[in-house]
C-alpha atoms as a PDB file:
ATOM      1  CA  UNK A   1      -6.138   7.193 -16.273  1.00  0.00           C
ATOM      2  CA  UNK A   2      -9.448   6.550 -15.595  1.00  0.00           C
ATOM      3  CA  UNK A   3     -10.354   5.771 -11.774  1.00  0.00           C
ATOM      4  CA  UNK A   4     -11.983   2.328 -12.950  1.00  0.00           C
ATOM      5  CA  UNK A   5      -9.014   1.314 -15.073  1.00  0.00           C
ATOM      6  CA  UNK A   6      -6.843   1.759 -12.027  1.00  0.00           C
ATOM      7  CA  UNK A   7      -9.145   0.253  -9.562  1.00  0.00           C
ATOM      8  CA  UNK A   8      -8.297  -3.239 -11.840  1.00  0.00           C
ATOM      9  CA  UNK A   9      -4.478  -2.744 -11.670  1.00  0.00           C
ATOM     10  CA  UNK A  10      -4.875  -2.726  -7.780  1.00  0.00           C
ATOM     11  CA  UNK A  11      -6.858  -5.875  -8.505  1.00  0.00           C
ATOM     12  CA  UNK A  12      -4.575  -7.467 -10.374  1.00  0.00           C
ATOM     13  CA  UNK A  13      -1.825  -6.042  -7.921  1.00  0.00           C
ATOM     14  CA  UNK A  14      -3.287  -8.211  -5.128  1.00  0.00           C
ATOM     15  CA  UNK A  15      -4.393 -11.149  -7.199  1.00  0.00           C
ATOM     16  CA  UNK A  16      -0.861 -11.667  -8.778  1.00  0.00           C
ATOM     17  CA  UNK A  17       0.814 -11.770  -4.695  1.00  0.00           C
ATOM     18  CA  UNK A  18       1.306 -15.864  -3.782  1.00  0.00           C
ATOM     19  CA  UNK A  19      -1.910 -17.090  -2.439  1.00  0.00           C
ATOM     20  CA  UNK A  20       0.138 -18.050   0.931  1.00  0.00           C
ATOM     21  CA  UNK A  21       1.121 -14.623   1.332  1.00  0.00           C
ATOM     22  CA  UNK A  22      -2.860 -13.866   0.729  1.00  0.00           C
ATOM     23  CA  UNK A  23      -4.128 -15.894   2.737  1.00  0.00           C
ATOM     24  CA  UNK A  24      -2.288 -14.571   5.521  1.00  0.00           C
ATOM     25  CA  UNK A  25      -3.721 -11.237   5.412  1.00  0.00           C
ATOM     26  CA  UNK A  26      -7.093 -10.702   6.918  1.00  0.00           C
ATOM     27  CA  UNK A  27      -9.585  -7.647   8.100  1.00  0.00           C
ATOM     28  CA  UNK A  28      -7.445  -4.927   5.805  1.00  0.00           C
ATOM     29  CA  UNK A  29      -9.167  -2.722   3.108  1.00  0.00           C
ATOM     30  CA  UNK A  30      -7.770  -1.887   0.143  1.00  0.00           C
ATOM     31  CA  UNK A  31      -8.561   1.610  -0.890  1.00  0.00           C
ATOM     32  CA  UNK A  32      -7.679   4.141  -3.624  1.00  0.00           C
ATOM     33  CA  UNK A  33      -7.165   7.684  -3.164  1.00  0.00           C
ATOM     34  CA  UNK A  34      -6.486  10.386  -5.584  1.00  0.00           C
ATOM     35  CA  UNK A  35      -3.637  12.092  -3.440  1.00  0.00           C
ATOM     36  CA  UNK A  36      -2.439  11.960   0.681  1.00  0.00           C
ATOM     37  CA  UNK A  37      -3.953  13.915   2.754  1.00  0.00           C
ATOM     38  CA  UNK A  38      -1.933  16.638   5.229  1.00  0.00           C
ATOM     39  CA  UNK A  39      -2.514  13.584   8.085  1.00  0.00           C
ATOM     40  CA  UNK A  40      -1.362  11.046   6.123  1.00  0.00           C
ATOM     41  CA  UNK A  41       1.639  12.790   4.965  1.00  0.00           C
ATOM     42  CA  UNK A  42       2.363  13.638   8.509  1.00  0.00           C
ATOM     43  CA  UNK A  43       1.986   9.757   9.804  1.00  0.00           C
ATOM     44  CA  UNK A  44       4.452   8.780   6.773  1.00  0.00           C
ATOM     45  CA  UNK A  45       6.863  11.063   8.045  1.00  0.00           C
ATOM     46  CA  UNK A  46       7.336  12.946   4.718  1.00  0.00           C
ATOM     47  CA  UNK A  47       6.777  16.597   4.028  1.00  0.00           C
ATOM     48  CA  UNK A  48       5.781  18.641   0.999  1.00  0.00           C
ATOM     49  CA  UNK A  49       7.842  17.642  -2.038  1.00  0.00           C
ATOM     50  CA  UNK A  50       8.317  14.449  -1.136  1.00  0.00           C
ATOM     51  CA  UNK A  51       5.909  11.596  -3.249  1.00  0.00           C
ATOM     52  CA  UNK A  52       3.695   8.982  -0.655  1.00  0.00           C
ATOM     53  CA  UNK A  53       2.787   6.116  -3.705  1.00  0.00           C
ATOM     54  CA  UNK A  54       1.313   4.154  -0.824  1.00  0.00           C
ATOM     55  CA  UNK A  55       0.627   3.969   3.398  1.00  0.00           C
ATOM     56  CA  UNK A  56      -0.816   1.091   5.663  1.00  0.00           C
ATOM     57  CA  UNK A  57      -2.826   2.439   8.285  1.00  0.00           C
ATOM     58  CA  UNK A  58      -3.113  -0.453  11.137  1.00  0.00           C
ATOM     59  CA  UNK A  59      -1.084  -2.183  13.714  1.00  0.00           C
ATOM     60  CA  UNK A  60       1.563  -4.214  12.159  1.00  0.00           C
ATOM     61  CA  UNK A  61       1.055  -7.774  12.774  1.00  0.00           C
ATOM     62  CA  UNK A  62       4.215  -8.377  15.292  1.00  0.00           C
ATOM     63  CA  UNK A  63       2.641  -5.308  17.462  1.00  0.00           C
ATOM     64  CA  UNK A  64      -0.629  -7.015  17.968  1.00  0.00           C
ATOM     65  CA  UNK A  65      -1.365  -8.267  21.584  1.00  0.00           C
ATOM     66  CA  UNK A  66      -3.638 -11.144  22.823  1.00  0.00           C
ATOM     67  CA  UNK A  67      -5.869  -9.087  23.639  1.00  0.00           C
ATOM     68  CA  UNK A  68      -5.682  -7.269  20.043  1.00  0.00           C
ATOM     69  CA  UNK A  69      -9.359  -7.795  18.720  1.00  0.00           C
ATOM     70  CA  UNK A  70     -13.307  -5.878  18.112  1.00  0.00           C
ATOM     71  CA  UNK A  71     -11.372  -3.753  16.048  1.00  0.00           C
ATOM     72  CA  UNK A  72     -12.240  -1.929  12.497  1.00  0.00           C
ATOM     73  CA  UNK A  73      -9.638  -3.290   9.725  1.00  0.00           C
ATOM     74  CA  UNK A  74      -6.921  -1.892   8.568  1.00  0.00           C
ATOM     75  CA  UNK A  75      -6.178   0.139   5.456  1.00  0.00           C
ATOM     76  CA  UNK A  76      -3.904   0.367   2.710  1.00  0.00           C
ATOM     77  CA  UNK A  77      -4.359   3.444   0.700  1.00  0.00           C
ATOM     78  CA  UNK A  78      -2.936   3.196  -2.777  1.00  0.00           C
ATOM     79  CA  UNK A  79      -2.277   7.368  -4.318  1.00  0.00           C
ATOM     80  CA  UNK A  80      -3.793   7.028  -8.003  1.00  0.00           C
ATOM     81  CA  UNK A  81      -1.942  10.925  -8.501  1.00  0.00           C
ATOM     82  CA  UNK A  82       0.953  10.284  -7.320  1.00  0.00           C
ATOM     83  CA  UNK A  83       1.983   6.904  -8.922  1.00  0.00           C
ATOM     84  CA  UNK A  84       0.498   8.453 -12.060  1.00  0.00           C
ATOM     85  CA  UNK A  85       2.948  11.421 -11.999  1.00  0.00           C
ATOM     86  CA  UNK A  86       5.858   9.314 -11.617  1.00  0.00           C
ATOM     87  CA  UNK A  87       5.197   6.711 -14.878  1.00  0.00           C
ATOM     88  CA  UNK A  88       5.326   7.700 -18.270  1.00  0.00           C
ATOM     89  CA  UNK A  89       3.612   4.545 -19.753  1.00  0.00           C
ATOM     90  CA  UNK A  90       0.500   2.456 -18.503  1.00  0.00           C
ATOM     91  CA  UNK A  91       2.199  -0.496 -17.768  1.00  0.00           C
ATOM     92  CA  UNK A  92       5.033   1.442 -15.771  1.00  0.00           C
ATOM     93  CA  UNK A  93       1.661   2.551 -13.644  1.00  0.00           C
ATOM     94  CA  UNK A  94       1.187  -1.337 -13.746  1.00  0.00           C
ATOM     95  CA  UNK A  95       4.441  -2.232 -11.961  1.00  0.00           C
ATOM     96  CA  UNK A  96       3.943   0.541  -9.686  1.00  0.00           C
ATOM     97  CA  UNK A  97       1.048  -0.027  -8.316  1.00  0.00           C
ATOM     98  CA  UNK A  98       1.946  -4.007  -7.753  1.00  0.00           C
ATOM     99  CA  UNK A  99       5.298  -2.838  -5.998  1.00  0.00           C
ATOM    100  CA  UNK A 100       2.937  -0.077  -3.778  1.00  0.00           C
ATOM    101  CA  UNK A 101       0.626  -3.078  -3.205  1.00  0.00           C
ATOM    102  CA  UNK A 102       3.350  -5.209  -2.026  1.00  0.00           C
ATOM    103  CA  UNK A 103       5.539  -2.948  -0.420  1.00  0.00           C
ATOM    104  CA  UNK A 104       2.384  -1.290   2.195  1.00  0.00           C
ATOM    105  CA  UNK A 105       1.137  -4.993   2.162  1.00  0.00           C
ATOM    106  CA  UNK A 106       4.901  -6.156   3.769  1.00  0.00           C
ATOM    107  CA  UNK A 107       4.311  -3.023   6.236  1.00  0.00           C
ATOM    108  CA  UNK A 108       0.968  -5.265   7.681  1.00  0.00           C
ATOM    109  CA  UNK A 109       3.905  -7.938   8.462  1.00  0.00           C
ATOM    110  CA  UNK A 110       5.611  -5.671  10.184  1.00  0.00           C
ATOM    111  CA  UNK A 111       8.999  -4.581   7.858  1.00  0.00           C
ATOM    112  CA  UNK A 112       9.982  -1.660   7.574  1.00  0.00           C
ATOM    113  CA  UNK A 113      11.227   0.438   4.881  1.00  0.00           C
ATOM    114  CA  UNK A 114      14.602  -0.616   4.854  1.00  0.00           C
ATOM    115  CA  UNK A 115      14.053  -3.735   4.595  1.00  0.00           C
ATOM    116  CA  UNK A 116      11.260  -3.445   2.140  1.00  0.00           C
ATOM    117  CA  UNK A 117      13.767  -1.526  -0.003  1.00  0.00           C
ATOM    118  CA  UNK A 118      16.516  -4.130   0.635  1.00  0.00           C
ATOM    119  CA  UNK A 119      13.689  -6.726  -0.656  1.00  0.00           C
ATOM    120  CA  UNK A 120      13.510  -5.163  -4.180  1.00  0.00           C
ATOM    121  CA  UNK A 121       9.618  -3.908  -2.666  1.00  0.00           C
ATOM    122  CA  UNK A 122      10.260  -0.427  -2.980  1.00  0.00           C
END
């Protein structure tokens, strides 16, 4: 898939999440990468073999102090490769990447995995 086309299924990823939950999240980027790096592999926990669709990079919002501020924003990297390898049809890729969205998205708020995965969010 062309990087373009999936750049606008990220957009409409984040544009289809409730504009409450939106408005909520502030100072986080949005980026696409073709594949995880070695580091990012290694903050996710997961080794080779294992597929990363998605990771936030940031404090989570419950771990932020008062004093939490004067700081560069946060990330969410979204894996074009990955997600790619694992659907078979465009609008599998579709769902995917609106589940990554949301899932790394629910990691700014602070829940983790289990929960996520409890949630229906991956």
């Amino acid at each position: 898939m062309e990087r373009e086309h999936f750049r606008e299924l990220v957009h409409e990823a984040v544009e289809s999440l409730p504009r409450e939950l939106l408005m909520r999240v502030q100072n986080v980027d949005i980026v696409i990468e073709w594949r995880p790096t070695a580091q990012d592999r290694h903050q996710a926990g997961i080794g080779p073999g294992s597929t990363l669709l998605g990771l936030y990079h940031g404090v989570p919002l419950p771990d932020r102090g008062e004093n939490y501020n004067l700081v560069l924003p946060d990330k969410i990297s979204i894996y074009q490769g990955p997600i790619e390898s694992i659907c078979r049809t465009d609008d599998e890729v579709r769902e995917q990447v609106r589940t990554t969205v949301l899932h790394e998205i629910g990691h700014y708020f602070g829940i983790d995995d289990d929960r996520l995965h409890e949630l229906g969010m991956g």
